[in-house]
Protein backbone atom coordinates (compact mmCIF):
# COMPACT_ATOMS: atom_id res chain seq x y z
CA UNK A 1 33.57 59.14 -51.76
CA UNK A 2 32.06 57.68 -55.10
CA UNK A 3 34.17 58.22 -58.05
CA UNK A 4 32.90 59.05 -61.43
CA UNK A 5 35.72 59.28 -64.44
CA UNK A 6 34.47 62.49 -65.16
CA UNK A 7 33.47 64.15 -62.22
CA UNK A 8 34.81 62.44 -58.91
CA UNK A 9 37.14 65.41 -58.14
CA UNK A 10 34.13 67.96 -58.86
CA UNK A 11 31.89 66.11 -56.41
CA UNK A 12 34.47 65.42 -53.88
CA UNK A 13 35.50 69.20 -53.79
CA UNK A 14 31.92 70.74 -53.94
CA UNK A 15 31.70 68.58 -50.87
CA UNK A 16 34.39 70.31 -48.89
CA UNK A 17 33.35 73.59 -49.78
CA UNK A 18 29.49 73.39 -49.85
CA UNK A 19 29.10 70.72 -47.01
CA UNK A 20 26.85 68.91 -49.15
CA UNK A 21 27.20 65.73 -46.92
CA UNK A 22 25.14 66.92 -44.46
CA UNK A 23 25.42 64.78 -41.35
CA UNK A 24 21.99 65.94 -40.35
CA UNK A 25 20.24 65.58 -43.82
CA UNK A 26 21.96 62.09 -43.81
CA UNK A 27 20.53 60.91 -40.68
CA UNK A 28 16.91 62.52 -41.61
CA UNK A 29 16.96 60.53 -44.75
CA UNK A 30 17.64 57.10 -42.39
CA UNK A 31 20.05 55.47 -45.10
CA UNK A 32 21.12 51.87 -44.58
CA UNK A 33 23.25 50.88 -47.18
CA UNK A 34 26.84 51.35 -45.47
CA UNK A 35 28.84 51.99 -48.32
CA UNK A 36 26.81 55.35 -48.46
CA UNK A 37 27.58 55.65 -45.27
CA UNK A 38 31.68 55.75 -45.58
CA UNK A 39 33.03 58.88 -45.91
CA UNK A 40 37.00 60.13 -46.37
CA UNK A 41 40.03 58.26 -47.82
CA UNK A 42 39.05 54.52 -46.59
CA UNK A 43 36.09 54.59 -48.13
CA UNK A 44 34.92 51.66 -50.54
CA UNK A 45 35.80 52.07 -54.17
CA UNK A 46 33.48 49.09 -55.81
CA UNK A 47 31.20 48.54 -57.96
CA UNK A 48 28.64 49.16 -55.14
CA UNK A 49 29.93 52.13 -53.97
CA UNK A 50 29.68 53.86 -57.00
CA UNK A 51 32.85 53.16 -58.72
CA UNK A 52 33.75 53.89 -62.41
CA UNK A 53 34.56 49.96 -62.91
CA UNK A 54 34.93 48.83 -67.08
CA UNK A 55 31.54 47.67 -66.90
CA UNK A 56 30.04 50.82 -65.56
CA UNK A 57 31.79 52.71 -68.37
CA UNK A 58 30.66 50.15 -70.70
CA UNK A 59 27.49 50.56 -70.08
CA UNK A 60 27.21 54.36 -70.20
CA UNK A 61 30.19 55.66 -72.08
CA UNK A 62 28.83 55.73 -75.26
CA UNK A 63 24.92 56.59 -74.36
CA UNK A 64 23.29 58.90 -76.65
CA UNK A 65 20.91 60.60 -73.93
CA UNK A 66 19.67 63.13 -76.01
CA UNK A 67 18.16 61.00 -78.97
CA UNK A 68 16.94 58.22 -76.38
CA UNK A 69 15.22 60.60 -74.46
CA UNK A 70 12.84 62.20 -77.30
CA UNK A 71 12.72 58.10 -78.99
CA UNK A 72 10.87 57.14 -76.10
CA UNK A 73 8.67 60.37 -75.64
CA UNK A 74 7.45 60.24 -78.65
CA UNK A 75 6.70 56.78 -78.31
CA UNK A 76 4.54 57.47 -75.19
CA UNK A 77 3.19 60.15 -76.85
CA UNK A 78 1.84 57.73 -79.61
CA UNK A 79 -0.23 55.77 -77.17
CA UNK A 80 -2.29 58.67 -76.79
CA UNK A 81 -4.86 57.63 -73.94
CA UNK A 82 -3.44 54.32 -73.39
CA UNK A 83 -0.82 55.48 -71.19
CA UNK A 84 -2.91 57.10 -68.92
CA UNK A 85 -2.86 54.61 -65.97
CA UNK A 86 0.15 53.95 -63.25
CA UNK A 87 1.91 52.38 -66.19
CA UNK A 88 2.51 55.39 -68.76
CA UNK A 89 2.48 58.04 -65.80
CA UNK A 90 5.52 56.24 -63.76
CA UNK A 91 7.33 56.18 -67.77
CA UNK A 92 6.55 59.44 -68.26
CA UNK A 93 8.23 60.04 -64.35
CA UNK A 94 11.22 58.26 -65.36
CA UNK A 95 11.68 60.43 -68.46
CA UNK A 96 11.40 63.88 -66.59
CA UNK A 97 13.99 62.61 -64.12
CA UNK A 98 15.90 61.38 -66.83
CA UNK A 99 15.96 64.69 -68.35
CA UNK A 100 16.12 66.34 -65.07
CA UNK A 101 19.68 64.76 -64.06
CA UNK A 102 20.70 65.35 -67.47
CA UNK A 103 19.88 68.63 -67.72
CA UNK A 104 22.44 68.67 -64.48
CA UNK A 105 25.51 67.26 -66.67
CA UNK A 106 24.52 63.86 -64.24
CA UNK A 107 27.53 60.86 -65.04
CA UNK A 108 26.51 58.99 -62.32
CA UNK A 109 24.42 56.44 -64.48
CA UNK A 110 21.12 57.56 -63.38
CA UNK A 111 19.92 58.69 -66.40
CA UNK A 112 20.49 55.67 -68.19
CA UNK A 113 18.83 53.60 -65.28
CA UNK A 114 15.81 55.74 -65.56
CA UNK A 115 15.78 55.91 -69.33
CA UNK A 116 15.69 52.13 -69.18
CA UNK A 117 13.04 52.01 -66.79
CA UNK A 118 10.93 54.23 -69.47
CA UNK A 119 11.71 52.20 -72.50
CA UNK A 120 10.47 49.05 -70.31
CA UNK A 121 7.41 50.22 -69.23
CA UNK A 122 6.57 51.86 -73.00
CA UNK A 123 7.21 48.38 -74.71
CA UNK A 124 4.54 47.07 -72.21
CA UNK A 125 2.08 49.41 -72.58
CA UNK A 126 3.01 49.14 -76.75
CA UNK A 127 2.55 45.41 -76.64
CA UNK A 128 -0.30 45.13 -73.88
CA UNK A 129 2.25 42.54 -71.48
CA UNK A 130 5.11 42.31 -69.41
CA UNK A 131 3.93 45.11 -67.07
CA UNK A 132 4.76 44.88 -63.46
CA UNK A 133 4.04 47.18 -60.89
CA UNK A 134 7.00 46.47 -58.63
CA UNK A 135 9.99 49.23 -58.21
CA UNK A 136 13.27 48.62 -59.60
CA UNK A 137 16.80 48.23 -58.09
CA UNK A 138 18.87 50.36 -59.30
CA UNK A 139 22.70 50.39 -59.40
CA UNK A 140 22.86 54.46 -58.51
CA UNK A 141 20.39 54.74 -55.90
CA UNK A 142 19.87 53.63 -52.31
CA UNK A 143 16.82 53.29 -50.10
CA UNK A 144 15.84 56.10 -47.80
CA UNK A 145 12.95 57.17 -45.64
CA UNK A 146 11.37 53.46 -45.62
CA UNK A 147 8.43 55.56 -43.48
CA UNK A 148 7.48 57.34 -46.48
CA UNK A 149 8.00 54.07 -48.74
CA UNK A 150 5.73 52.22 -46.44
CA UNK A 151 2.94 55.32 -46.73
CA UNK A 152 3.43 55.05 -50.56
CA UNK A 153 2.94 51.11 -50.93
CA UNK A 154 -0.06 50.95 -48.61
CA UNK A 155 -1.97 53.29 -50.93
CA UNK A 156 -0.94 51.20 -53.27
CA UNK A 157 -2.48 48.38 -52.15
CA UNK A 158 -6.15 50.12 -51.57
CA UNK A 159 -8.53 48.49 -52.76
CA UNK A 160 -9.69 51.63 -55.09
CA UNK A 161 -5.67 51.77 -56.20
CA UNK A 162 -7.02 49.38 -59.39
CA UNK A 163 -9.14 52.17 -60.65
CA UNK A 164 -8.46 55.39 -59.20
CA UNK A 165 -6.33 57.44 -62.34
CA UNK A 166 -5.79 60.19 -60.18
CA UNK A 167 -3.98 58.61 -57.10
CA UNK A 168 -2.01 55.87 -60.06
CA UNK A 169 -0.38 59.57 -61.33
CA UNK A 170 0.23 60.38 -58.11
CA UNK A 171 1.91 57.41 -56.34
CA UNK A 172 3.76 56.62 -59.67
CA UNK A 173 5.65 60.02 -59.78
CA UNK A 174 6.21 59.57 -55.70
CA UNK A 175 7.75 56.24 -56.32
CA UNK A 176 10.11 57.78 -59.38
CA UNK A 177 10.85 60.53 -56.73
CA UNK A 178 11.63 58.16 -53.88
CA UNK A 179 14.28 56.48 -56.55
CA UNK A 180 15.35 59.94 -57.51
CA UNK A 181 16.12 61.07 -53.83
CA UNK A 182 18.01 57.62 -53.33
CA UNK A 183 20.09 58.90 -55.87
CA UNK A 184 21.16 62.02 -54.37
CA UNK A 185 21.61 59.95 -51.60
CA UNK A 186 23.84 57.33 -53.15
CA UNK A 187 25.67 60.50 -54.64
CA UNK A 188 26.22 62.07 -51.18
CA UNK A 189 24.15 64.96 -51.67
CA UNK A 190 21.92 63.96 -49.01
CA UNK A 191 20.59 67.72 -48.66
CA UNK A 192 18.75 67.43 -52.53
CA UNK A 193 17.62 64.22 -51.17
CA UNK A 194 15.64 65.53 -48.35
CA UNK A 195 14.53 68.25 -50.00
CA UNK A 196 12.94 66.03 -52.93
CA UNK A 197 11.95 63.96 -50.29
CA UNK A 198 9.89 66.38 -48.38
CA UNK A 199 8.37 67.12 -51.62
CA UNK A 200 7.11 63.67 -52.16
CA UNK A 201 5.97 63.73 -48.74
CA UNK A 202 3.71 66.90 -49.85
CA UNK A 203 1.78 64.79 -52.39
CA UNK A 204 0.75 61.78 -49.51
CA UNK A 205 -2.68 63.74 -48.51
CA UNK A 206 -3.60 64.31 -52.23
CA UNK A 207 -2.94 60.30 -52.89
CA UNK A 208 -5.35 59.56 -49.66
CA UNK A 209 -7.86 62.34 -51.02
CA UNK A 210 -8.07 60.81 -54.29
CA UNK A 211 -8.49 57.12 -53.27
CA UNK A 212 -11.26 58.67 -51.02
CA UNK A 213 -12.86 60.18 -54.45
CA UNK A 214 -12.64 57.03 -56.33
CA UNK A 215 -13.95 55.20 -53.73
CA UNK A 216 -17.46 53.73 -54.71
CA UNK A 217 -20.17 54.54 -51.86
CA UNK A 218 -21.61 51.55 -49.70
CA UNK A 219 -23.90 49.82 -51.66
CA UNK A 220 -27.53 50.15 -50.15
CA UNK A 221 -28.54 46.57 -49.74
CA UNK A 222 -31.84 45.99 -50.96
CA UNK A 223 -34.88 46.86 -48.52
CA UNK A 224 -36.28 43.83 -46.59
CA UNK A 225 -39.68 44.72 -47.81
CA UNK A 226 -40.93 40.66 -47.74
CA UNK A 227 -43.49 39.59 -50.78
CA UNK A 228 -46.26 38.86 -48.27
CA UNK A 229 -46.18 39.99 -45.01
CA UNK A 230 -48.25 38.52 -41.84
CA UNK A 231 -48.92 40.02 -38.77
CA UNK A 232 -50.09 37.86 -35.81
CA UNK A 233 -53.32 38.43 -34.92
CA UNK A 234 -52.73 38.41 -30.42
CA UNK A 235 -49.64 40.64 -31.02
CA UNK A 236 -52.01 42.98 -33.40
CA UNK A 237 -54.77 43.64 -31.54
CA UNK A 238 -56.10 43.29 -28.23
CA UNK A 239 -58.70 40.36 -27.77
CA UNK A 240 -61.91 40.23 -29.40
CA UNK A 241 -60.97 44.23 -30.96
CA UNK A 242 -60.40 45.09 -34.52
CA UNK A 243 -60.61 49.38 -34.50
CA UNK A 244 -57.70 52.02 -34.14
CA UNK A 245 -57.86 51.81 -30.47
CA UNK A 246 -57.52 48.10 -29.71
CA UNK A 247 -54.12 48.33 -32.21
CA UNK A 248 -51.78 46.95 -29.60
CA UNK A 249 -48.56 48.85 -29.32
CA UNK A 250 -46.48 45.89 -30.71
CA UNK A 251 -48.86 45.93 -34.18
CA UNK A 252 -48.28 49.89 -34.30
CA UNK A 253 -44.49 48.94 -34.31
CA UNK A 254 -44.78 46.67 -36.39
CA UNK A 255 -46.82 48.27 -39.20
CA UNK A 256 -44.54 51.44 -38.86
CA UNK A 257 -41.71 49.49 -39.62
CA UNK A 258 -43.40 48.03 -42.56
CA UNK A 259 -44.28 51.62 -43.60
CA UNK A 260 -40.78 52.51 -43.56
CA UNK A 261 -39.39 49.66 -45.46
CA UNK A 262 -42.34 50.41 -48.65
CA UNK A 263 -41.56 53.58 -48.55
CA UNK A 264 -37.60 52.70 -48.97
CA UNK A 265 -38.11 50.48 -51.59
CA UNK A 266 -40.45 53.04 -53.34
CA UNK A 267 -41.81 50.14 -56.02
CA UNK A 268 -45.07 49.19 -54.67
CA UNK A 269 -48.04 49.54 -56.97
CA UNK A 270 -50.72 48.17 -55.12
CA UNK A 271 -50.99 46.41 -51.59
CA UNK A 272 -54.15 43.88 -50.23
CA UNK A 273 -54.78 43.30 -46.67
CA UNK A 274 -56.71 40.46 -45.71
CA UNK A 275 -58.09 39.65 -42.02
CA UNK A 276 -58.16 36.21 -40.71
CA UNK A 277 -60.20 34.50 -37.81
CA UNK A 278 -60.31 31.25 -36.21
CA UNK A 279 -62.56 29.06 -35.97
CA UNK A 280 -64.03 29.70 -33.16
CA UNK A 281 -67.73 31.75 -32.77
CA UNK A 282 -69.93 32.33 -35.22
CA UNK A 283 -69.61 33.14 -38.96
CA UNK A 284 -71.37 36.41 -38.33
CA UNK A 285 -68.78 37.45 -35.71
CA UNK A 286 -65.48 36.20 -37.35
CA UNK A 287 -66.79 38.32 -40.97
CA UNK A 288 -67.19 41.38 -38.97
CA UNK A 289 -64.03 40.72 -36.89
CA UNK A 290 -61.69 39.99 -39.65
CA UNK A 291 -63.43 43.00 -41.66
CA UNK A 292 -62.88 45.54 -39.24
CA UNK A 293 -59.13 44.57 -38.76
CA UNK A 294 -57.94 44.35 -42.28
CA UNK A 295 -59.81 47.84 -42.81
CA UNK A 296 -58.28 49.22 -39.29
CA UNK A 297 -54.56 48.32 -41.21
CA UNK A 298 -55.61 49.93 -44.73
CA UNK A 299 -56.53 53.29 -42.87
CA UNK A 300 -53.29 53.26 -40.54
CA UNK A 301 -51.31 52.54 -44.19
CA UNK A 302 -52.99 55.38 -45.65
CA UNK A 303 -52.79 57.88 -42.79
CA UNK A 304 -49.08 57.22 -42.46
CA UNK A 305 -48.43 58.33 -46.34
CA UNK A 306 -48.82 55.23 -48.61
CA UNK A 307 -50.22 56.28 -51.84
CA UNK A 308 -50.85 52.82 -53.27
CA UNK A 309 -53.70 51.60 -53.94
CA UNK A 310 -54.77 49.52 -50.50
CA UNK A 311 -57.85 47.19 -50.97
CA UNK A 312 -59.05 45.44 -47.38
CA UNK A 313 -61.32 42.36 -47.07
CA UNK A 314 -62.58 40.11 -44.25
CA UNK A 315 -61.81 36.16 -44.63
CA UNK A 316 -63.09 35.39 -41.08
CA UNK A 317 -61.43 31.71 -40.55
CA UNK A 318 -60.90 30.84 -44.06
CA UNK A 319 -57.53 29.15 -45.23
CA UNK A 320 -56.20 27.84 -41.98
CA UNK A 321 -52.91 27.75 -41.48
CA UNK A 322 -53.22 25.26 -38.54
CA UNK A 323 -55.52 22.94 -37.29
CA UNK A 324 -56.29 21.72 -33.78
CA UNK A 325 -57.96 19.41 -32.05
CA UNK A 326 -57.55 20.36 -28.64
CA UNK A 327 -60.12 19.47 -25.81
CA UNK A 328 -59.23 22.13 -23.17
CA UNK A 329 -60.63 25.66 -24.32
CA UNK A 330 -57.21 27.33 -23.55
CA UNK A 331 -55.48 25.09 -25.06
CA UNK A 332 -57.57 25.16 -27.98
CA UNK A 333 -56.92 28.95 -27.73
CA UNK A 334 -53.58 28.85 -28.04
CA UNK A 335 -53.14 26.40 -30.97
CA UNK A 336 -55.57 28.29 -33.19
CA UNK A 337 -53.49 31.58 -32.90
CA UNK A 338 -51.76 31.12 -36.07
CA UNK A 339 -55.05 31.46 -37.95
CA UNK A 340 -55.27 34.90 -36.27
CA UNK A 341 -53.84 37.32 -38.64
CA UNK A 342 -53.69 39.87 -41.01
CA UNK A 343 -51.86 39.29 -44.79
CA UNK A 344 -50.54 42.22 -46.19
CA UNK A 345 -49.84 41.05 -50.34
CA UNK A 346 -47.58 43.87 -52.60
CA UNK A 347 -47.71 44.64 -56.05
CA UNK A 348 -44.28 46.02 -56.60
CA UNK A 349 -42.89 47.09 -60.26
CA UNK A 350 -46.18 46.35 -61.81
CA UNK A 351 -46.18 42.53 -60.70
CA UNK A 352 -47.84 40.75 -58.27
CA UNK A 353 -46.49 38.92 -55.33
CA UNK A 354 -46.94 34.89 -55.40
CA UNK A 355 -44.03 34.31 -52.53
CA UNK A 356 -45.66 32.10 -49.63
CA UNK A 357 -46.36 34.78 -46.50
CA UNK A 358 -44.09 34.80 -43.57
């Protein structure tokens, strides 16, 4: 058993009477550090174990708790809403338990520990550095339940962790708990240790809940809705058509698709469609052709529910994008395609588009 100078015989004999060394509490908790582990007359009486050594008394002899422990509240209490972040809320953690065990007559050293670890993380919030998020090692406490440690460090390292105030007060006090159960543990009383164990475990959901919360939505990526947007004239229409009824099921997909993305991106102003011909037949033909289809693709736009402004004109086969010189008529045909389209232009946000077409 540990031995404190002032009460080692009080512990030991609450132990044989109460059974507070719970064998099953003990193994629950899944402590590793052996000296905890030794019970009865051999066990270890070191520094380690828990001993009252000269520099353990030393240390916390001559501690005036009481006066520490309202110095450094009131010094949190200055920094008004600066301490609320992980920072102030795992100080303000360390000075309940502080309290807590005191409150409890606690000689183990704990208090001090824990009062320490309050006073460090004021000065850093009071002087802006120095701040580490990393747990202490303290003399009076042992690890146990490295399950619910892991669960506790993994939120911490979310992404939304950085930001999220809630989950900060939430894993900060879990991770003063954790400490404060290892001390119960390190004390023998491995029963209080489960128990405030099981109530950190309690808290895990509300940590995962609130990192869901503060977790920003997906950003929407911006629509694909291009500047200028052609559609090939052979995979528009069937050949030598221009109306409703010779739009070729591929054109009706694509100009639904294109519906879609203007009405996602819900900033267009204004939209021109221009029909193209080759050069093939006669100017009379290719006006009436490229007429009818550019004014075939304004009245599909407008039937579908675009309210912008759509203006259609015929080019016939100005502004090439290809030319050919092909003998064979097939051939010929087939190079010329290109030139065979319909240009859909956007205003969008009150600007128009100048990007070259696709």
């Amino acid at each position: 058993m540990k031995h404190s100078l002032m009460t080692g015989a009080c512990v030991a004999l609450s132990a044989l009477v109460a059974g507070c060394a719970s064998t099953a509490s003990r193994d629950a908790l899944q402590v590793q550090n052996p000296t905890v582990l030794q019970r009865g007359i051999g066990a270890t009486q070191d520094n380690t174990a828990g001993a009252a050594t000269p520099a353990w008394l030393g240390t916390y002899r001559t501690a005036d708790n009481a006066r520490a422990i309202g110095s450094i509240q009131k010094r949190l209490d200055a920094l008004g809403p600066h301490k609320d972040n992980y920072f102030g809320f795992k100080a303000q953690c360390w000075l309940d338990a502080a309290r807590d065990e005191r409150s409890h007559w606690n000689h183990w050293g704990f208090v001090e520990e824990a009062l320490r670890e309050a006073s460090r993380l004021a000065s850093g919030l009071e002087t802006g550095g120095g701040l580490v998020a990393d747990n202490p090692d303290l003399r009076s406490s042992v690890v146990v339940r490295p399950d619910v440690w892991k669960q506790i460090l993994t939120a911490k390292a979310s992404p939304a962790f950085a930001s999220c105030v809630p989950a900060q007060r939430l894993t900060a006090c879990d991770e003063v708990g954790m400490i404060h159960a290892g001390h119960e543990a390190w004390t023998r009383n491995f029963t209080a240790s489960a128990q405030r164990v099981d109530d950190v475990t309690k808290t895990l959901p509300q940590i995962d809940a609130a990192l869901a919360a503060c977790t920003p939505p997906v950003a929407v990526q911006p629509v694909g809705l291009a500047p200028k947007v052609t559609l090939e004239g052979d995979a528009t229409f069937a050949f030598d058509r221009g109306d409703i009824a010779g739009l070729l099921p591929a054109g009706k997909a694509r100009l639904d698709q294109l519906i879609r993305d203007m009405k996602q991106a819900g900033d267009v102003t204004a939209i021109r469609v221009e029909g193209y011909t080759d050069r093939l037949g006669s100017d009379a033909l290719n006006r009436r052709l490229s007429a009818t289809r550019a004014e075939t693709v304004k009245r599909y736009l407008t039937a579908s529910g675009i309210d912008a402004p759509v203006s259609a004109q015929g080019m016939s086969s100005a502004n090439p994008l290809v030319q050919c010189d092909e003998r064979n008529q097939q051939q010929l045909i087939r190079c010329l395609a290109p030139n065979r389209r319909v240009e859909l232009s956007f205003t969008r946000g009150g600007s128009a588009s100048t990007a070259p077409a696709r």
